[in-house]
Protein backbone atom coordinates (compact mmCIF):
# COMPACT_ATOMS: atom_id res chain seq x y z
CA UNK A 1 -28.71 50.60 7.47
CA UNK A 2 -24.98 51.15 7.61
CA UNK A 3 -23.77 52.51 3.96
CA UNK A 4 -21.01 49.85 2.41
CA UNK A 5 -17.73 52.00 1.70
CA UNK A 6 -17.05 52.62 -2.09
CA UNK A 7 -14.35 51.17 -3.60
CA UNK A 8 -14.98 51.32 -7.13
CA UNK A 9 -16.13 54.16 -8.98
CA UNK A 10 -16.51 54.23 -13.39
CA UNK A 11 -15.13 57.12 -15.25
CA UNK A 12 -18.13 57.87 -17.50
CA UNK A 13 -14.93 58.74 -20.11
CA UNK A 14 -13.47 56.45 -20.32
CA UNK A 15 -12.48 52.35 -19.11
CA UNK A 16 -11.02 51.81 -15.33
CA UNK A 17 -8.70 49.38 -14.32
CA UNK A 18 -9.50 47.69 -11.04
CA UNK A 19 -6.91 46.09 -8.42
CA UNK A 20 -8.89 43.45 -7.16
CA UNK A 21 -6.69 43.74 -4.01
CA UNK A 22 -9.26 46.49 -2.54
CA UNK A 23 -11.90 43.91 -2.47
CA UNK A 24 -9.82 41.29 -1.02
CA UNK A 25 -8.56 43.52 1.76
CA UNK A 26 -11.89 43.91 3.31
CA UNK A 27 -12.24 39.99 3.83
CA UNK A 28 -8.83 39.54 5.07
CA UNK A 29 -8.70 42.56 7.72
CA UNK A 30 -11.60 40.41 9.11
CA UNK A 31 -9.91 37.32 9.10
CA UNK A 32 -7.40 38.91 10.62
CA UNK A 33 -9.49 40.50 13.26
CA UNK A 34 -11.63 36.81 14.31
CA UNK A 35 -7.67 35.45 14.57
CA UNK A 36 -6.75 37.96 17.23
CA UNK A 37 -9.46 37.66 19.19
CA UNK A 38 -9.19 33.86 19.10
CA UNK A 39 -5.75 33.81 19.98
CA UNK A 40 -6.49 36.23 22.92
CA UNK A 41 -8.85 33.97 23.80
CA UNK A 42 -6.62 30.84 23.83
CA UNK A 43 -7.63 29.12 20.94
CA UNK A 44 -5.30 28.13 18.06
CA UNK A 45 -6.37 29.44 14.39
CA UNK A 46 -8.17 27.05 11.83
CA UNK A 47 -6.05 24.62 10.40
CA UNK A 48 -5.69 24.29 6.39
CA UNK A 49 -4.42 21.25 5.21
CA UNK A 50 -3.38 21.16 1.66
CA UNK A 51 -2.72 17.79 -0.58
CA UNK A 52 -0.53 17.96 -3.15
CA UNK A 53 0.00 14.69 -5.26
CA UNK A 54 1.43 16.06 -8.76
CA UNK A 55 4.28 17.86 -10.24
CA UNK A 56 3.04 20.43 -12.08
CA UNK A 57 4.65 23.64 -11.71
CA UNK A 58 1.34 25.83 -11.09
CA UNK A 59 -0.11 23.51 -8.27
CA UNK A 60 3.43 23.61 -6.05
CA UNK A 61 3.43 27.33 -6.94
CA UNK A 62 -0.61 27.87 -5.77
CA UNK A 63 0.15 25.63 -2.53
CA UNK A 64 3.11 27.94 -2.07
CA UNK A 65 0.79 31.15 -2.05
CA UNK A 66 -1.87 29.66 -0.12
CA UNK A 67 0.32 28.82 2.81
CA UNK A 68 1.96 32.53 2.40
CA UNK A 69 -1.29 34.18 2.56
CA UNK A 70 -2.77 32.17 5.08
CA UNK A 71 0.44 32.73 7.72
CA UNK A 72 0.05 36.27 6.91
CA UNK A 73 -3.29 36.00 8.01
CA UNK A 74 -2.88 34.23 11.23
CA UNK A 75 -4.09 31.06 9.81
CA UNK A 76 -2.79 27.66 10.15
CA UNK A 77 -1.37 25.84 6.65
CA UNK A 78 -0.11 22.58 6.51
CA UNK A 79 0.93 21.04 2.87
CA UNK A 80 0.71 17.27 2.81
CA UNK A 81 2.76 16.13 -0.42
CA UNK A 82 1.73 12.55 -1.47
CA UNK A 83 4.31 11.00 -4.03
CA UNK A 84 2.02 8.27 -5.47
CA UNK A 85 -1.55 9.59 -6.62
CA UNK A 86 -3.11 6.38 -5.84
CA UNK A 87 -2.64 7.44 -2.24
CA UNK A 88 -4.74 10.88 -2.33
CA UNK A 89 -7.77 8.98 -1.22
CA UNK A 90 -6.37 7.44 2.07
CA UNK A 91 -4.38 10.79 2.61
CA UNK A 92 -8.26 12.53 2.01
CA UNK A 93 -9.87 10.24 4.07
CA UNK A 94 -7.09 10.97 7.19
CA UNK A 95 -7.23 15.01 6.48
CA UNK A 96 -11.40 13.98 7.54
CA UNK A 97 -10.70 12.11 10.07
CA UNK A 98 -8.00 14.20 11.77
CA UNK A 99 -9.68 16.88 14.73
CA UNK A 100 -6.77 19.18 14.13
CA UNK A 101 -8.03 19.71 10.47
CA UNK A 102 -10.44 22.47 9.92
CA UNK A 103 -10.27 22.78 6.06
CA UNK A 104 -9.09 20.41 3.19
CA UNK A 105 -8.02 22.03 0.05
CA UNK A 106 -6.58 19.52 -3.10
CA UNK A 107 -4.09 20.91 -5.72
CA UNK A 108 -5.86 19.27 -9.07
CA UNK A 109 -5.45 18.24 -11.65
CA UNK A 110 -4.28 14.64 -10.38
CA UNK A 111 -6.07 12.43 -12.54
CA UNK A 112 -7.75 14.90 -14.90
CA UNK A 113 -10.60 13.03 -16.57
CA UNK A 114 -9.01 10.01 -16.07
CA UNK A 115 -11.63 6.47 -15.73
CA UNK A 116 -12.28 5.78 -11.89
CA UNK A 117 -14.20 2.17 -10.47
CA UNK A 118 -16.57 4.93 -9.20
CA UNK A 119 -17.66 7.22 -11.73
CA UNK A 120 -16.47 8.91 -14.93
CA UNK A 121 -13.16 11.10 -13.15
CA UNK A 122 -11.36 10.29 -10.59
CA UNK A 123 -10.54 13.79 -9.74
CA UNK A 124 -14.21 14.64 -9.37
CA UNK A 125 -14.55 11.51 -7.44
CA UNK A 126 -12.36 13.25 -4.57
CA UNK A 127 -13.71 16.28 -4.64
CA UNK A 128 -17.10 14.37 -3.74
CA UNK A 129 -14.84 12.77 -0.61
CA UNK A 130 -13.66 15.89 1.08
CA UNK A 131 -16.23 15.84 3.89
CA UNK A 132 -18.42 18.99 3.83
CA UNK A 133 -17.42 20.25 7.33
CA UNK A 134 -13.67 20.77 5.75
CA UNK A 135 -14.42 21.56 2.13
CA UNK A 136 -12.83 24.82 1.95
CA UNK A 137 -13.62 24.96 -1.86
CA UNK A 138 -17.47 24.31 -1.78
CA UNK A 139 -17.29 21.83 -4.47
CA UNK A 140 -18.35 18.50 -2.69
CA UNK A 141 -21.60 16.64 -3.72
CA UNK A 142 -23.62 18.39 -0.77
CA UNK A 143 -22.62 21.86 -1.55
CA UNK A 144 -23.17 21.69 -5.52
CA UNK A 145 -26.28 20.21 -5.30
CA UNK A 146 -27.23 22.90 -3.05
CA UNK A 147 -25.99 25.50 -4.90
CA UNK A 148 -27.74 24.36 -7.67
CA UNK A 149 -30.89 24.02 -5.69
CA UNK A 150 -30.41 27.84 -4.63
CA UNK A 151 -30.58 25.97 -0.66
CA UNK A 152 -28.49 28.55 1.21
CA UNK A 153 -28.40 27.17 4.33
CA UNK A 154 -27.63 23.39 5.52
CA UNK A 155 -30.10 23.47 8.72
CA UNK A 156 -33.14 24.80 7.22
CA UNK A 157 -35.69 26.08 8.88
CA UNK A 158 -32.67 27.19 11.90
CA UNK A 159 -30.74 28.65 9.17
CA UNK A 160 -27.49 29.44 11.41
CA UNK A 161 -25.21 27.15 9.22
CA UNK A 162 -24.52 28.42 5.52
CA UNK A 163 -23.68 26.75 2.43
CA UNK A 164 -20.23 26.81 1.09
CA UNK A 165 -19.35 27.98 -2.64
CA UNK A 166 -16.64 28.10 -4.92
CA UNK A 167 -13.86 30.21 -4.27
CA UNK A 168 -13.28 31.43 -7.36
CA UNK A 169 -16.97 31.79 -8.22
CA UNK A 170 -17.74 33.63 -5.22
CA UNK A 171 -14.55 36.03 -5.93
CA UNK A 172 -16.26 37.33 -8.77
CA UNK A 173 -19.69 37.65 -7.09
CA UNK A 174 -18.15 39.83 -4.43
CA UNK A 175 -16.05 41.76 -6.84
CA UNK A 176 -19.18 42.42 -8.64
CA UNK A 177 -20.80 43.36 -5.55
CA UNK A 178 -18.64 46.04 -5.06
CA UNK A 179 -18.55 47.20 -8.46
CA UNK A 180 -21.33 50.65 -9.43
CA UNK A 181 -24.50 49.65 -11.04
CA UNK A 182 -23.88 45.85 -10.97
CA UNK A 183 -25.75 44.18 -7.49
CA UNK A 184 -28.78 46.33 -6.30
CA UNK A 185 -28.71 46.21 -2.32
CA UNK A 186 -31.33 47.62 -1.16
CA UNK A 187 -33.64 44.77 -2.74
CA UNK A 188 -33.85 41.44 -0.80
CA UNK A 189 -31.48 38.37 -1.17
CA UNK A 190 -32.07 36.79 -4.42
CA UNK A 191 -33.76 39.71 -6.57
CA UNK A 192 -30.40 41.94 -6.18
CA UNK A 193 -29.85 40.99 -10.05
CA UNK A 194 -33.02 41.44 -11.25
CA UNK A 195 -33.05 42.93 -14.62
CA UNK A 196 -29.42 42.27 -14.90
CA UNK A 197 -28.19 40.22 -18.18
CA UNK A 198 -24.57 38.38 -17.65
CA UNK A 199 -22.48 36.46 -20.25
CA UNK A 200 -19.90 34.04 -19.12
CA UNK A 201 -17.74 32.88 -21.45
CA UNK A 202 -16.63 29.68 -19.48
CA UNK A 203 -18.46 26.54 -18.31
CA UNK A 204 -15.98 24.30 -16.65
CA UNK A 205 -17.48 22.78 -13.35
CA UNK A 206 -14.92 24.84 -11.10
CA UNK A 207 -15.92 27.95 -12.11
CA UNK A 208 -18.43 28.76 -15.28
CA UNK A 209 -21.15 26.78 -14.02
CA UNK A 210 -21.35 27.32 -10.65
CA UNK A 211 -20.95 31.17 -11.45
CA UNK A 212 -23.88 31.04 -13.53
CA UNK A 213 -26.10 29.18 -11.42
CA UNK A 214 -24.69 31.62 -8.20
CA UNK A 215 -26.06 34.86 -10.44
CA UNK A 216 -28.98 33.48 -11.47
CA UNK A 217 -29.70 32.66 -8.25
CA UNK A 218 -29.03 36.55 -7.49
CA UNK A 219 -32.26 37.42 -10.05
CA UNK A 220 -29.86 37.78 -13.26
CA UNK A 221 -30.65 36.31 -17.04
CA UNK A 222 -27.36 34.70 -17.30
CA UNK A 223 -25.87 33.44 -20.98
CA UNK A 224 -23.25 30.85 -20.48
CA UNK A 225 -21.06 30.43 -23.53
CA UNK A 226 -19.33 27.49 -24.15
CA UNK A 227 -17.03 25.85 -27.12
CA UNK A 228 -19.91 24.06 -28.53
CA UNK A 229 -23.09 25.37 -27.03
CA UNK A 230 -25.13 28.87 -25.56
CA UNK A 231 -27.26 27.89 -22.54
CA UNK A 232 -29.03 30.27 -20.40
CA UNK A 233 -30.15 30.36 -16.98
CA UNK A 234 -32.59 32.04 -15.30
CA UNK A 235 -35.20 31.18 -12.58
CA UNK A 236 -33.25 27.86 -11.64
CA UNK A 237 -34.01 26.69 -15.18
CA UNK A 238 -31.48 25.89 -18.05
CA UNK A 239 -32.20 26.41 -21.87
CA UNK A 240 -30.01 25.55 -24.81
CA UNK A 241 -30.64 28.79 -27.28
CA UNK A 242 -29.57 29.79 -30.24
CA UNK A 243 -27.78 33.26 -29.32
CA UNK A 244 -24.20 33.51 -30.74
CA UNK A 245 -21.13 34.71 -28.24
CA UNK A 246 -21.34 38.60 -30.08
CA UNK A 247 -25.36 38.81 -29.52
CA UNK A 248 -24.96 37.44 -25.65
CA UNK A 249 -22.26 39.91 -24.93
CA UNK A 250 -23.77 42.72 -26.89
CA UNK A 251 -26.90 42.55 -24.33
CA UNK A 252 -24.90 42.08 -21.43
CA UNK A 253 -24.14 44.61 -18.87
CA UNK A 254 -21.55 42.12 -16.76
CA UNK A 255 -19.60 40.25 -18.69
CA UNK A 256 -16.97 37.26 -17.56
CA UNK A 257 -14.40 35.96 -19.41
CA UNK A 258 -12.14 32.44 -18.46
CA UNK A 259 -11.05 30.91 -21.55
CA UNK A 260 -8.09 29.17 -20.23
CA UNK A 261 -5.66 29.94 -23.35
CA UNK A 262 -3.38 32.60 -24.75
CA UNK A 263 -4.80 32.57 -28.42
CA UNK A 264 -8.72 33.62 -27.12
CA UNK A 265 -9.67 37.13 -27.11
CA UNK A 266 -12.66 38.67 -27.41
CA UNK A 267 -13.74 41.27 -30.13
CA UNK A 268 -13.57 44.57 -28.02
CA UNK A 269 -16.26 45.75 -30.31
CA UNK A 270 -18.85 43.57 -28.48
CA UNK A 271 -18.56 45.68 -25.35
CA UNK A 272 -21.29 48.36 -24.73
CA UNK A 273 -20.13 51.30 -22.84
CA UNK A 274 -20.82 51.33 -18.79
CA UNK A 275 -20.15 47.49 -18.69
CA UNK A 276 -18.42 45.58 -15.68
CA UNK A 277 -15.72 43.25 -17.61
CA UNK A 278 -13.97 40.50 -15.32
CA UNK A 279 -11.43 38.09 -16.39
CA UNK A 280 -10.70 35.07 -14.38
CA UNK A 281 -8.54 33.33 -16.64
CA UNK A 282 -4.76 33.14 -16.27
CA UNK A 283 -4.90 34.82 -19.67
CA UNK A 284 -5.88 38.25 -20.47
CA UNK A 285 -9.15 37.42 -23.27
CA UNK A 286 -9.57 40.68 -23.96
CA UNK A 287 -7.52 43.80 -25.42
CA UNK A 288 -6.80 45.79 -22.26
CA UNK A 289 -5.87 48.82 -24.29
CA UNK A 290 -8.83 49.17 -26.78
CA UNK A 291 -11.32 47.70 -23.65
CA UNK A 292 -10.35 51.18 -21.67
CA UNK A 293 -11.65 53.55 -24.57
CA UNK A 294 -14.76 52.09 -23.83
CA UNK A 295 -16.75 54.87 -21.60
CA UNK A 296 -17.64 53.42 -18.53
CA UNK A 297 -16.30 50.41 -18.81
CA UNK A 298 -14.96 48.88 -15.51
CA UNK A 299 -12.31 46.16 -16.12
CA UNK A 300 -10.77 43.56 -13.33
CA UNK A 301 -8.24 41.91 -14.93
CA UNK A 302 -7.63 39.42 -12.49
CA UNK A 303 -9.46 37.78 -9.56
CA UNK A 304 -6.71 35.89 -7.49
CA UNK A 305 -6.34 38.19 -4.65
CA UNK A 306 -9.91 37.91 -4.04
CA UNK A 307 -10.13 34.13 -4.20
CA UNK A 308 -7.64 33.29 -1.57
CA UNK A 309 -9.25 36.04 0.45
CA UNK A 310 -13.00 33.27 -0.03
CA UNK A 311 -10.79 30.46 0.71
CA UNK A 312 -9.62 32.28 3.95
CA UNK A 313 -13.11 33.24 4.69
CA UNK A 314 -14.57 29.43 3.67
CA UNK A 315 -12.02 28.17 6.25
CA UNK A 316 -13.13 30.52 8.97
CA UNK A 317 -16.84 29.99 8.42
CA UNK A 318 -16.15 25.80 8.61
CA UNK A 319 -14.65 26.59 11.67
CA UNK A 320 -17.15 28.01 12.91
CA UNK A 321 -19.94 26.60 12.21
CA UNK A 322 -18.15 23.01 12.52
CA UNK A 323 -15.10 22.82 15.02
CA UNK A 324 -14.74 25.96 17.45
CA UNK A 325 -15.93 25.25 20.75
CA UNK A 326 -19.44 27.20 20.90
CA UNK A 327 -20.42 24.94 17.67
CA UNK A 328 -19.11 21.58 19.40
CA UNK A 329 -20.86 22.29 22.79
CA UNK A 330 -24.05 23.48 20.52
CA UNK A 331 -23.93 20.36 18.58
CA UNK A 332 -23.91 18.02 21.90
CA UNK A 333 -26.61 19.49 22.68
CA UNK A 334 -29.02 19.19 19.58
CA UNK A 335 -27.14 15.39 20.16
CA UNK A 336 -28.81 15.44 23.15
CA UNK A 337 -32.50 16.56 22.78
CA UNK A 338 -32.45 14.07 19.54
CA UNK A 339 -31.90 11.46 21.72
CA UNK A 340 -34.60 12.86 24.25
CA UNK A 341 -37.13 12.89 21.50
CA UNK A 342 -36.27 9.67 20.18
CA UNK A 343 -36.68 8.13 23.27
CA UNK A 344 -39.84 10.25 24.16
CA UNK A 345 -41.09 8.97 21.12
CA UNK A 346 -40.23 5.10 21.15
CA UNK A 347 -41.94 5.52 25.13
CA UNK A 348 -45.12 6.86 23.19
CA UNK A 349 -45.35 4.37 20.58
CA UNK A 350 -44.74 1.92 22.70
CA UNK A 351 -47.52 3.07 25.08
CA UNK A 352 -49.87 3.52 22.63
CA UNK A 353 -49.01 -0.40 21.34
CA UNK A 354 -49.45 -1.28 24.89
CA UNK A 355 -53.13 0.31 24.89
CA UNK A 356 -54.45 -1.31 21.81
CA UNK A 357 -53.43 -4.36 22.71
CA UNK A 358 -55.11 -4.23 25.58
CA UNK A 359 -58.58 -3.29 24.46
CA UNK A 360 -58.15 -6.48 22.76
């Protein structure tokens, strides 16, 4: 077994401050790498395609550093701006349609939690529309209920084609990964948490609850801490309990943080030393100065890098597995032998009518 570099290391001292650019340069060198030797080969790089149907400042601005990071990558980006929201749907449904397209990504909000004719948000309405073989963000109706079903691949029992997950959930899982004492490696997928007790101090659908359910997954007892309510899960099982945010992050060896606002931080005095601390709000929620006495203490401020680095990788894995030419030709011919036994087995049924009536 081939010993993964180190590229964190705790100060038994005192708190370290992590660049989460060293994980994210890992993933991108090999996105860079599979580029080249695509282009060498004659192929074009996987297409991005990016809708953008609002005006906030933030979404123009993210668009703006996906596209940036994915030219400097080798990949394709094309933004698609849609001036009337009503049209993201149509504009959705051509991004599937379109055999150029490798991977959708949509700048939301749009609607927010606005009423839709089919279901409760309109905005989580589209995400359930991007078609799974270009759902660069893993958050379509196939891949969450997957994910929450702990089904890693989508061709079981073949198992060649993997299950996509959230970008920004799977940042922090591979930040973690890298980070001392936090995933154990040399147990098998699945039990690499074991023992392991995480508090997340987020629940949206983007990013807190996938995140739990992803660790869980992993073997970890995972508190999630919401506004209103402490649930935790463990063993693909989720129980309200009646923990308070200081008790859950007082046992907790991992702790995330994503309160999306400036007023939220959390009382330094909860942190036990040698604990992994990553924020993945826009906000610092904790006090970086008093969180580095802490001895041992490994702080990531911020998980951005990291994220466009999974989106990058998403992208190359749906091309793979959905659009270069070695899936295509591999897909014609599973195509092919369905038909066969189809048609092997309408001949046999048919036969086997034929003999019955007969005897008759």
């Amino acid at each position: 077994m081939v010993e993964k570099e180190v590229l964190i290391t705790a100060d038994p001292k005192k708190g370290v401050k992590v660049n989460s650019g060293i994980v994210a340069k890992q993933f991108r060198d090999e996105i860079k790498a599979k580029v080249s030797t695509m282009t060498a080969n004659g192929e074009d790089a996987p297409l991005l395609v990016g809708l953008l149907a609002n005006k906030d400042p933030a979404a123009k601005q993210y668009a703006e550093w996906t596209g940036r990071a994915c030219r400097n990558d080798g990949l394709r980006y094309e933004l698609r701006t849609v001036d009337d929201p009503i049209d993201v749907e149509a504009a959705l449904i051509d991004a599937n349609d379109d055999p150029r397209v490798h991977g959708i990504i949509v700048y939301y909000p749009i609607f927010g939690q606005e009423e839709s004719f089919s279901g409760a948000s309109q905005d989580d309405y589209l995400r359930d529309s991007v078609s799974h073989k270009c759902d660069v963000e893993g958050l379509c109706h196939l891949y969450r209920t997957n994910l929450y079903r702990n089904v890693r691949y989508l061709d079981y029992p073949i198992n060649s084609q993997k299950c996509l997950l959230p970008c920004t959930a799977l940042s922090v899982v591979k930040i973690l990964e890298a980070c001392p004492g936090c995933y154990d490696t040399t147990k098998t997928t699945g039990k690499q948490l074991d023992g392991k007790v995480i508090t997340i101090i987020n629940r949206s659908e983007i990013v807190g609850r996938p995140l739990a359910a992803m660790l869980a997954n992993d073997g970890a007892i995972v508190y999630s801490v919401d506004i209103e309510s402490i649930y935790k899960f463990q063993g693909g099982r989720l129980n309200k309990c009646e923990e308070t945010p200081e008790s859950c992050v007082r046992m907790s060896s991992i702790v995330v943080t994503g309160v999306p606002t400036k007023a939220y931080r959390m009382p330094t005095e909860w942190i036990q030393p040698n604990t992994t601390v990553v924020n993945v709000a826009s906000f610092k929620n904790v006090d970086e100065e008093a969180l580095l006495k802490v001895p041992g203490v490994v702080y990531v401020p911020m998980v951005g890098k990291v994220t466009v680095a999974m989106l990058e990788r998403n992208l190359m894995r749906l091309y793979e597995q959905f659009h270069s030419p070695e899936s295509k030709a591999n897909q014609q011919k599973t195509s092919q032998w369905n038909l066969g036994l189809h048609l092997y087995t309408a001949a046999a049924v048919t036969l086997l009518l034929a003999l019955q009536l007969r005897r008759r």
